[in-house]
PDB file of N, CA and C in Angstrom:
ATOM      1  N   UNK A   1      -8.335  26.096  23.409  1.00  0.00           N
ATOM      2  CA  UNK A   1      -6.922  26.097  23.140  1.00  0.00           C
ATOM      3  C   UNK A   1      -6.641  25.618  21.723  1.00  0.00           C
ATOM      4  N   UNK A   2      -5.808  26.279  20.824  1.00  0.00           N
ATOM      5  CA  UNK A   2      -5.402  25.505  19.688  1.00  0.00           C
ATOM      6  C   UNK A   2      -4.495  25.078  19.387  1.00  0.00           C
ATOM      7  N   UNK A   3      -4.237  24.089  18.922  1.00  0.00           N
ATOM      8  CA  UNK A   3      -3.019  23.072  18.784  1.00  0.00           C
ATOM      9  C   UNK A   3      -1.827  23.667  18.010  1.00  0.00           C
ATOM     10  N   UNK A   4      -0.482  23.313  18.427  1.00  0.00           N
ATOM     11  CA  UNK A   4       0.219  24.068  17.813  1.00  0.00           C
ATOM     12  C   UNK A   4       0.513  23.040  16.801  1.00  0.00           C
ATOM     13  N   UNK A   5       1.061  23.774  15.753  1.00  0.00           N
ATOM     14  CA  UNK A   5       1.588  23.316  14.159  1.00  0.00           C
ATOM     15  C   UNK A   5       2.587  23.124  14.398  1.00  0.00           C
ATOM     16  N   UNK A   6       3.129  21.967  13.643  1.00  0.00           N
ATOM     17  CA  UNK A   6       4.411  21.583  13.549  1.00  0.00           C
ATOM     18  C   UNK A   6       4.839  21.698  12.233  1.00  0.00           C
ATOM     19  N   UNK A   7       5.599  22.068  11.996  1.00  0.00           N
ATOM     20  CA  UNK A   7       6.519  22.510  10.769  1.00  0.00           C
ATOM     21  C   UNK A   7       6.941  21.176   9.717  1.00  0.00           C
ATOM     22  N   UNK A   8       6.678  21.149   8.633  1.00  0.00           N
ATOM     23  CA  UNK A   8       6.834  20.119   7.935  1.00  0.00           C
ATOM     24  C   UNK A   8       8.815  20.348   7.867  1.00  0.00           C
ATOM     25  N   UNK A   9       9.165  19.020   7.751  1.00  0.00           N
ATOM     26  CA  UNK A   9      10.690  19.018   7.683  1.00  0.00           C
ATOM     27  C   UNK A   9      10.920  20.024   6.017  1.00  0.00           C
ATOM     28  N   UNK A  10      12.095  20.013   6.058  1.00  0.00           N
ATOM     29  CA  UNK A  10      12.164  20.713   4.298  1.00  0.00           C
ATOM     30  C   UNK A  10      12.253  19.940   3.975  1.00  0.00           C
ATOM     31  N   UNK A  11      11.919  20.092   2.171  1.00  0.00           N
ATOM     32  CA  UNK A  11      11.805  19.156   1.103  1.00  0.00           C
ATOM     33  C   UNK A  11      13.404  19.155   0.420  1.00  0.00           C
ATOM     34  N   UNK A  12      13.618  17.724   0.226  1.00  0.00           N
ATOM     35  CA  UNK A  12      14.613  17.181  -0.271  1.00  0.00           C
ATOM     36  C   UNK A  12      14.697  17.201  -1.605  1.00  0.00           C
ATOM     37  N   UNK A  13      15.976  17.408  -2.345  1.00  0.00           N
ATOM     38  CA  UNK A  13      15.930  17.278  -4.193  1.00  0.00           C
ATOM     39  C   UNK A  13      15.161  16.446  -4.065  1.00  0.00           C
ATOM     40  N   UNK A  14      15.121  15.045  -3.985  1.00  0.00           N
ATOM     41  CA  UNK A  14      14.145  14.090  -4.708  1.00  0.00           C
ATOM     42  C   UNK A  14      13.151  14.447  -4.275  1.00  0.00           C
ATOM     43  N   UNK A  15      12.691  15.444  -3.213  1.00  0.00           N
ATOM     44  CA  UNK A  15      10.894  15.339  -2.639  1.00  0.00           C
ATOM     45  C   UNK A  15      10.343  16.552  -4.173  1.00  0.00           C
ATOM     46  N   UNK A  16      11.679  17.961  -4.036  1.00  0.00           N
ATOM     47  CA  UNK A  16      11.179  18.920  -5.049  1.00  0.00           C
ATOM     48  C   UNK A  16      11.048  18.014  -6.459  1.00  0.00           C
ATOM     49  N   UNK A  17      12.000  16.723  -7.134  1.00  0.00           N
ATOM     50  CA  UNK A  17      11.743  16.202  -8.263  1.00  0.00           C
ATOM     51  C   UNK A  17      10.471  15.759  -8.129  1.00  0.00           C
ATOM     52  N   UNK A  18      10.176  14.838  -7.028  1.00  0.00           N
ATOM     53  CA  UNK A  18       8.608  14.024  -7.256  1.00  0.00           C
ATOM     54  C   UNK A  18       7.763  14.948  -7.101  1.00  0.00           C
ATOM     55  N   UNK A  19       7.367  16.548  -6.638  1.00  0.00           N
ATOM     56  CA  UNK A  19       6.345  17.573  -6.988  1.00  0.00           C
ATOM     57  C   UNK A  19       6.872  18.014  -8.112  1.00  0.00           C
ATOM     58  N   UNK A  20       7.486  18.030  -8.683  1.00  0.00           N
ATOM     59  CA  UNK A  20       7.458  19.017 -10.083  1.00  0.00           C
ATOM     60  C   UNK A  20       7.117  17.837 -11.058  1.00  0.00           C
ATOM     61  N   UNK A  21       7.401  16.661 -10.873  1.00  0.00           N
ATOM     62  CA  UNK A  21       6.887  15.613 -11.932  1.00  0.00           C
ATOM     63  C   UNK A  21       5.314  15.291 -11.763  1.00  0.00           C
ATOM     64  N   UNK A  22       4.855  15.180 -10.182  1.00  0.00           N
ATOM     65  CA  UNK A  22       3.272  15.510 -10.420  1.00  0.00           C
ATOM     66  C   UNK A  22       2.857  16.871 -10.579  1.00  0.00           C
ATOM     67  N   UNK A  23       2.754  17.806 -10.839  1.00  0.00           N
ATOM     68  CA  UNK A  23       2.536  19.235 -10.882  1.00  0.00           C
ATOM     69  C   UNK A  23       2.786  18.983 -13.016  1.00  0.00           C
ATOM     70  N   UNK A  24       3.373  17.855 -13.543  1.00  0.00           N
ATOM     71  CA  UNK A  24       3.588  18.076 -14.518  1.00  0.00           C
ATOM     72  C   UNK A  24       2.369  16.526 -15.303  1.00  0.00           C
ATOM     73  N   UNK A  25       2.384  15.565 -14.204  1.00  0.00           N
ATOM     74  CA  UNK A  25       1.116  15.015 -14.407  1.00  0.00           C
ATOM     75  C   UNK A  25      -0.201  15.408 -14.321  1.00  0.00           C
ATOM     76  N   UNK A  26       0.124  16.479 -13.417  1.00  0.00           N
ATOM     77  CA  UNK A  26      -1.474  16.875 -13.238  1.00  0.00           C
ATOM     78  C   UNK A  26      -1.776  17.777 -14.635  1.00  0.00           C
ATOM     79  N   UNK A  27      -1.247  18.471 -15.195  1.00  0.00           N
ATOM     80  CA  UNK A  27      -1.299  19.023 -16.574  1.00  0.00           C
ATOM     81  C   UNK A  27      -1.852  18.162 -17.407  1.00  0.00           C
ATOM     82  N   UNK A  28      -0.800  16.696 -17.540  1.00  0.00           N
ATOM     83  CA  UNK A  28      -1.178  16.072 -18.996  1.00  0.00           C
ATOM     84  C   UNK A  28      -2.453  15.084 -18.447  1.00  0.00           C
ATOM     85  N   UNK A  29      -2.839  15.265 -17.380  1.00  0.00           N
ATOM     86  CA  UNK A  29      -4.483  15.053 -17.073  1.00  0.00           C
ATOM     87  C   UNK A  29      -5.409  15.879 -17.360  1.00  0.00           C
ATOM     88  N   UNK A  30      -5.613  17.256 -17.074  1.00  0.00           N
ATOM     89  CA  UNK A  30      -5.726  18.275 -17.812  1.00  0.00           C
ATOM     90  C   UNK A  30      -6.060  17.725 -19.142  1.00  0.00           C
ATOM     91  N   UNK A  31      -5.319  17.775 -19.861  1.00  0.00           N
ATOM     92  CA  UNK A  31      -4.919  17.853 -21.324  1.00  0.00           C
ATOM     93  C   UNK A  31      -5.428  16.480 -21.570  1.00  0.00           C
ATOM     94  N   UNK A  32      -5.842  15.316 -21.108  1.00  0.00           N
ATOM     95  CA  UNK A  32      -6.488  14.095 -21.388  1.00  0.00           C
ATOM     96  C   UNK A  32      -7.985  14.682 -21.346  1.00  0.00           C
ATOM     97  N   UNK A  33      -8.681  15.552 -20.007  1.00  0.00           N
ATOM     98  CA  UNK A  33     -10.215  15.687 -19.997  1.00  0.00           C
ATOM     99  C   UNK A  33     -10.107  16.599 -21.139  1.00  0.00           C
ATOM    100  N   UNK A  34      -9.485  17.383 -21.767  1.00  0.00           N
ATOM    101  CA  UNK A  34      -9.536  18.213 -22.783  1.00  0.00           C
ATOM    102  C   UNK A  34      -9.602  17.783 -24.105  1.00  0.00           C
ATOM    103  N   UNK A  35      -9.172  16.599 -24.215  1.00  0.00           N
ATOM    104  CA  UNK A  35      -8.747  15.905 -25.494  1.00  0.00           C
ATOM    105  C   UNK A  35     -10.519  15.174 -25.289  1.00  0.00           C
ATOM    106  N   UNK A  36     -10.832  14.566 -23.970  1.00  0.00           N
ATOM    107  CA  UNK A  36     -11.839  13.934 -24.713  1.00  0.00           C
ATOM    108  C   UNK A  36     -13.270  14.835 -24.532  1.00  0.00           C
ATOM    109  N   UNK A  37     -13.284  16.038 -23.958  1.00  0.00           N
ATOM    110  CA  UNK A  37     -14.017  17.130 -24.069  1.00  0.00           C
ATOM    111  C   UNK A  37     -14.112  17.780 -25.606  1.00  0.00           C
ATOM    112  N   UNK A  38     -12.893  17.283 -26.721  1.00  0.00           N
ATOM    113  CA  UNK A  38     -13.027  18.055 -27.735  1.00  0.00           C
ATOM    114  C   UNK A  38     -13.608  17.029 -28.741  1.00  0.00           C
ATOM    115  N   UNK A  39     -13.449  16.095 -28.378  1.00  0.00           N
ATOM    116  CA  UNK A  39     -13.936  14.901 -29.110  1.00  0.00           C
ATOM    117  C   UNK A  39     -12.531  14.241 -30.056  1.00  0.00           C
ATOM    118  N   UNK A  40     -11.518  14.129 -29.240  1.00  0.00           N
ATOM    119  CA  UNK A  40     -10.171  13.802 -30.235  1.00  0.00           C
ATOM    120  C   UNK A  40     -10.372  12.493 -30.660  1.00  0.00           C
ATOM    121  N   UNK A  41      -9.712  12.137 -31.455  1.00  0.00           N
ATOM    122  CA  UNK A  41      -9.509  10.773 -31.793  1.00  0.00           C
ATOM    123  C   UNK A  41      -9.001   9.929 -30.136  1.00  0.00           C
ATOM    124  N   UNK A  42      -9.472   8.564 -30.430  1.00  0.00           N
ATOM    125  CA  UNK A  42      -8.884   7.525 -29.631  1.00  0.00           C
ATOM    126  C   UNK A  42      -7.553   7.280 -29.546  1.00  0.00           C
ATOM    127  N   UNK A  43      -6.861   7.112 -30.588  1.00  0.00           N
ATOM    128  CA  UNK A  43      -5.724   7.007 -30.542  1.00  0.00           C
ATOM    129  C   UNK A  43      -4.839   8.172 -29.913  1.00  0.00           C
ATOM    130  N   UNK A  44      -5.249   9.467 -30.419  1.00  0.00           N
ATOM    131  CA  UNK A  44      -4.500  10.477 -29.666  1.00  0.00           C
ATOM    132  C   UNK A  44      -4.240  10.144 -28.183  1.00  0.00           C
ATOM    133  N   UNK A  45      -5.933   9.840 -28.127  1.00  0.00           N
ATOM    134  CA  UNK A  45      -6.432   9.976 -25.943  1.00  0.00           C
ATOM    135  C   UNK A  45      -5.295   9.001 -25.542  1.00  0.00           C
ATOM    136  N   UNK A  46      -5.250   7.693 -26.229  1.00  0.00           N
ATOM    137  CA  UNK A  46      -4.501   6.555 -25.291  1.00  0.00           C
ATOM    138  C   UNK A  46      -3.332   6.453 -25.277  1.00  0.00           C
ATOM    139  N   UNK A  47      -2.825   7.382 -26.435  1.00  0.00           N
ATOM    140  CA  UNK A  47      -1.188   7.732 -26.652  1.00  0.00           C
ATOM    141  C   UNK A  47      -0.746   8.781 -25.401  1.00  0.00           C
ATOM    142  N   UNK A  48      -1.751   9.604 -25.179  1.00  0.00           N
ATOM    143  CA  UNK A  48      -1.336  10.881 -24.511  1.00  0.00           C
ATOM    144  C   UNK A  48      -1.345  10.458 -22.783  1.00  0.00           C
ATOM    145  N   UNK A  49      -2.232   8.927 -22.174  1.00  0.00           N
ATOM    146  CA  UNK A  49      -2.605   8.185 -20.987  1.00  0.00           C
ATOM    147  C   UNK A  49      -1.464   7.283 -21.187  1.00  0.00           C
ATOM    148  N   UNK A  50      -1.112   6.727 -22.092  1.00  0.00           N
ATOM    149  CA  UNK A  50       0.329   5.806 -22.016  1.00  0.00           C
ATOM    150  C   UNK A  50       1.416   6.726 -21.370  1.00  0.00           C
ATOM    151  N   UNK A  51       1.306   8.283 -21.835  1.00  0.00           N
ATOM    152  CA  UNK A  51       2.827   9.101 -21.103  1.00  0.00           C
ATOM    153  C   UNK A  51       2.087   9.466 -20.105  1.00  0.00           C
ATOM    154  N   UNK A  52       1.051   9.159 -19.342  1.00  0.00           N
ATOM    155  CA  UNK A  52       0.794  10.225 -18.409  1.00  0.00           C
ATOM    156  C   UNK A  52       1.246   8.714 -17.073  1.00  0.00           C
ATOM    157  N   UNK A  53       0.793   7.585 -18.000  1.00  0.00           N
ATOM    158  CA  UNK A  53       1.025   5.841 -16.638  1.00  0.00           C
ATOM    159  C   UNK A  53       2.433   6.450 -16.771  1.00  0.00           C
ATOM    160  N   UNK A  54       3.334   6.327 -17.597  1.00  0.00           N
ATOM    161  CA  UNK A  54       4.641   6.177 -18.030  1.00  0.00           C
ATOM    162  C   UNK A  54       5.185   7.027 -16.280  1.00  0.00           C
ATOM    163  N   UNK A  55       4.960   8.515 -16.403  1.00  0.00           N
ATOM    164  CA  UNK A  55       4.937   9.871 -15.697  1.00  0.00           C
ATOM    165  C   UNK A  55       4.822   9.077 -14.528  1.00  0.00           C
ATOM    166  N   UNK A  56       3.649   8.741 -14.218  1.00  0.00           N
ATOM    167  CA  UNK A  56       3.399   8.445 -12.934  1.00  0.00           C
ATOM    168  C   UNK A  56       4.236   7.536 -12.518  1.00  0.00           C
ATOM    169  N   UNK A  57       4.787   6.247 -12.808  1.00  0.00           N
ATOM    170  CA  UNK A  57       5.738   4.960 -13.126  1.00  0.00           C
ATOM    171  C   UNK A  57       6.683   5.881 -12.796  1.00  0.00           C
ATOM    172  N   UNK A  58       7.298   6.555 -13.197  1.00  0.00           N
ATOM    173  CA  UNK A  58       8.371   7.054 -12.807  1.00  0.00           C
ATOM    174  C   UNK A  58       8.127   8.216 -11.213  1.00  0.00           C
ATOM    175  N   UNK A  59       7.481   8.855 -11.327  1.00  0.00           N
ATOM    176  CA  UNK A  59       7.227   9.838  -9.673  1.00  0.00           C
ATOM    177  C   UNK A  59       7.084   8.228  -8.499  1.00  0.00           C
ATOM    178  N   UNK A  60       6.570   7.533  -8.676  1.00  0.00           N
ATOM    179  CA  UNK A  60       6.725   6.252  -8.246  1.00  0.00           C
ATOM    180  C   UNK A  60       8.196   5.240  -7.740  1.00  0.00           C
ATOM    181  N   UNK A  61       8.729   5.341  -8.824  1.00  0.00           N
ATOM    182  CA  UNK A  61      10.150   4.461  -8.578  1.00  0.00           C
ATOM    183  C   UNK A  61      11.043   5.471  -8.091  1.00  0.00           C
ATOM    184  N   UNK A  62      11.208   6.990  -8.153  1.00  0.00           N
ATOM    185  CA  UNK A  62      11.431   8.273  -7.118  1.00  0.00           C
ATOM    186  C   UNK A  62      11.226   7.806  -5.989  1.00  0.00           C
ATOM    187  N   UNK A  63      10.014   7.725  -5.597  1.00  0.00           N
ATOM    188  CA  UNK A  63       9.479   7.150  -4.337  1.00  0.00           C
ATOM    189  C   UNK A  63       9.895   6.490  -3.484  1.00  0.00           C
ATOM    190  N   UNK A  64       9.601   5.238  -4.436  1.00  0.00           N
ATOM    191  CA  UNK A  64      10.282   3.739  -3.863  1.00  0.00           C
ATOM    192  C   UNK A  64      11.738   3.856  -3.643  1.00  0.00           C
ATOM    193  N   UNK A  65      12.755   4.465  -4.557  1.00  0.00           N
ATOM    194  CA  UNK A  65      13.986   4.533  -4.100  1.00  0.00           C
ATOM    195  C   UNK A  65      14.524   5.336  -2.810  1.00  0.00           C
ATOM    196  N   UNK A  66      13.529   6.443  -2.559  1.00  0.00           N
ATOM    197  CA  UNK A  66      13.758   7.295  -1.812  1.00  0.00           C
ATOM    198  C   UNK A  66      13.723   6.347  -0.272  1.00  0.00           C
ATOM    199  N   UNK A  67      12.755   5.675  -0.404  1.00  0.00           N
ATOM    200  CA  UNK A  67      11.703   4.899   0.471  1.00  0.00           C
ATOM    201  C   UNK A  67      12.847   3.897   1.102  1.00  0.00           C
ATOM    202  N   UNK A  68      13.693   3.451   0.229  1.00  0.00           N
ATOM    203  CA  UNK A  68      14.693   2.151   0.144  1.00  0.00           C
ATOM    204  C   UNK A  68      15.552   2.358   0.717  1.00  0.00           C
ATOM    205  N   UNK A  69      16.150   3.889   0.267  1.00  0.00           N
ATOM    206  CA  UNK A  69      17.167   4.421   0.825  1.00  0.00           C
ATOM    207  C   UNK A  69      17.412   5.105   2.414  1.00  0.00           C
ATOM    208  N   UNK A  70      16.265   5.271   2.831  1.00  0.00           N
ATOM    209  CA  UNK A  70      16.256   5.617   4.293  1.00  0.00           C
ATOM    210  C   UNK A  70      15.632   6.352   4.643  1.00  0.00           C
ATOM    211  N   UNK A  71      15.565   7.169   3.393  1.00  0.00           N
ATOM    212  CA  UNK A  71      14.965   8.706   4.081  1.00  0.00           C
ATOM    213  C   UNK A  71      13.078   8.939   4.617  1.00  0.00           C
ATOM    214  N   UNK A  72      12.650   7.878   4.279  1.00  0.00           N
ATOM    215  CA  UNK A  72      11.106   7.940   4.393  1.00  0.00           C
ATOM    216  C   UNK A  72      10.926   7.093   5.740  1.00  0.00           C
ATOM    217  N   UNK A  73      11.871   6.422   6.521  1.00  0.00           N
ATOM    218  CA  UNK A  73      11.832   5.878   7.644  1.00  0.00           C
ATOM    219  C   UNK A  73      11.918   6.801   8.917  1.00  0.00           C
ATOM    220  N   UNK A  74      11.377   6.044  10.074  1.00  0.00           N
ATOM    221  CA  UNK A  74      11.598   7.553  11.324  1.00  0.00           C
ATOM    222  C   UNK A  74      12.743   7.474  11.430  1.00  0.00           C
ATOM    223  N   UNK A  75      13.103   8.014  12.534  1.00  0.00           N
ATOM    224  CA  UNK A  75      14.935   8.416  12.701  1.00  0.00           C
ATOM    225  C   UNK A  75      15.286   7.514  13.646  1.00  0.00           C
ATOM    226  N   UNK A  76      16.333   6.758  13.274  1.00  0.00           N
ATOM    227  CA  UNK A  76      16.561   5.413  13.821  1.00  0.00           C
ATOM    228  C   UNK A  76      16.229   4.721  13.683  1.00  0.00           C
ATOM    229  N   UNK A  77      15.520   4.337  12.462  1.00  0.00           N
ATOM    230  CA  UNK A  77      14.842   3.012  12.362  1.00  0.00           C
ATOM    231  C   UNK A  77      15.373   2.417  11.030  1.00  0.00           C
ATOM    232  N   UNK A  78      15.730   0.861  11.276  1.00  0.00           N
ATOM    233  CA  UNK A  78      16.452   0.604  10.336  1.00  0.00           C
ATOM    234  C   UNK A  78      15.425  -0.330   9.098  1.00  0.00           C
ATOM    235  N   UNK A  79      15.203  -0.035   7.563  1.00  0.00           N
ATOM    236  CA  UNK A  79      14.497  -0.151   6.774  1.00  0.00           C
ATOM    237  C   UNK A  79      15.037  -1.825   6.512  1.00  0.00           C
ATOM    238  N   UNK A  80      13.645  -2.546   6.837  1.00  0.00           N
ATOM    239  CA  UNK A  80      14.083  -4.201   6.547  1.00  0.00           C
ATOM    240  C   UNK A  80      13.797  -4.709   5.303  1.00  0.00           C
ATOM    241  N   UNK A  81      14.226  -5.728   4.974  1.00  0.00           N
ATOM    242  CA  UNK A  81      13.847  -6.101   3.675  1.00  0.00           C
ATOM    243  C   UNK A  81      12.289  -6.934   3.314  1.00  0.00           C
ATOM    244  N   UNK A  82      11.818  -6.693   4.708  1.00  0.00           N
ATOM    245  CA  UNK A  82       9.790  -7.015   4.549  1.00  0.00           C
ATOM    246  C   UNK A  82       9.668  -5.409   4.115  1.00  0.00           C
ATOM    247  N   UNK A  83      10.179  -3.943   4.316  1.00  0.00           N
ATOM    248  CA  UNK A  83       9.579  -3.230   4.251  1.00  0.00           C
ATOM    249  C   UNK A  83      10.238  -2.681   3.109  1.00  0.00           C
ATOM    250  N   UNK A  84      10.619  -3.116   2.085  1.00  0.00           N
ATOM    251  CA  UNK A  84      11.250  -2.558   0.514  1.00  0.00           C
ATOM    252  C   UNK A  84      10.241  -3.444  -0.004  1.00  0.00           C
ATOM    253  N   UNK A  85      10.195  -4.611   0.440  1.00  0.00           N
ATOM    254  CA  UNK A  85       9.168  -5.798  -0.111  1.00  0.00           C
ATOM    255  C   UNK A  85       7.220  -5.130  -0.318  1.00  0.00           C
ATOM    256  N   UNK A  86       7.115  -4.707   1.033  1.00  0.00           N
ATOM    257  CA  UNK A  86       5.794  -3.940   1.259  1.00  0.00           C
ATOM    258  C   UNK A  86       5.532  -2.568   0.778  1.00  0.00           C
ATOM    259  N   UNK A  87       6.625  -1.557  -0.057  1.00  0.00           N
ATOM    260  CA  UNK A  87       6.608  -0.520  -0.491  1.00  0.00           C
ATOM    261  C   UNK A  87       6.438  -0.798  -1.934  1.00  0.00           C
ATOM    262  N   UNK A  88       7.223  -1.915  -2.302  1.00  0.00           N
ATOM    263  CA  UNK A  88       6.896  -2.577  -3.885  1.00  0.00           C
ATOM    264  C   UNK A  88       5.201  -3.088  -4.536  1.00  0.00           C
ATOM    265  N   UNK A  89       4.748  -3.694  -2.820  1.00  0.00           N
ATOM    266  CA  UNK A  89       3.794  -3.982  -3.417  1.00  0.00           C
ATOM    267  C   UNK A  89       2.628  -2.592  -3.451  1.00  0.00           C
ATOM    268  N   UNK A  90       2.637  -1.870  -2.667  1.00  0.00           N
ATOM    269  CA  UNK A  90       2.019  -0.739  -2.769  1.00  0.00           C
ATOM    270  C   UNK A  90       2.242   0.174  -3.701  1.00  0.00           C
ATOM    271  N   UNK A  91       3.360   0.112  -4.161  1.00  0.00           N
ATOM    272  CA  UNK A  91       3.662   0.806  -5.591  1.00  0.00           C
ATOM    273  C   UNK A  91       3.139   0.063  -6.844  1.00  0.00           C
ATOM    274  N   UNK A  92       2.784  -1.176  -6.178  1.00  0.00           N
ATOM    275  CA  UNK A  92       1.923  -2.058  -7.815  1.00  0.00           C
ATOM    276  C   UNK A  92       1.108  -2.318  -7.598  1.00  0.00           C
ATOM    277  N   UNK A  93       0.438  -1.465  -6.690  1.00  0.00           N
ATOM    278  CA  UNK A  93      -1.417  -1.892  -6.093  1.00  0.00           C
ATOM    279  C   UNK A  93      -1.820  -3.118  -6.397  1.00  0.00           C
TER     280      UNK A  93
END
């Protein structure tokens, strides 16, 4: 017997913002193994990894707000302030 699939809910503006901002990190990663595949300068590499933390820092606080706001909780469940507390720290490993 095979299990039936369940349909992912649709994606929300903020879910389509946080894939198009990684879909746009994953590029300037890309473009980091490329830089040090060509042999670039250092300074270029760590300038070009400062916008890529920056990038990520931000698909992140997307996240966390989304997270804060309700929508990443099951349905009916009310988001406590241990669990904005515990999403913070997982967002700062």
């Amino acid at each position: 017997m095979t299990k039936p699939t369940t349909e992912p809910p649709p994606l929300s503006e903020t879910d389509t913002k946080i894939l198009k901002r990684l879909r746009r990190i994953e590029g300037q990663v890309r473009g980091l193994q490329r830089m040090i595949e060509e042999g670039r300068e250092c300074q270029d590499i760590l300038t070009q990894l400062s916008g890529t933390r920056s990038a990520l820092d931000a698909a992140g606080e997307l996240l966390l707000e989304q997270y804060a706001s309700g929508c990443r909780a099951h349905p009916g469940e009310k988001i406590t302030p241990q669990d904005v507390v515990r999403a913070v720290k997982l967002l700062r490993g």
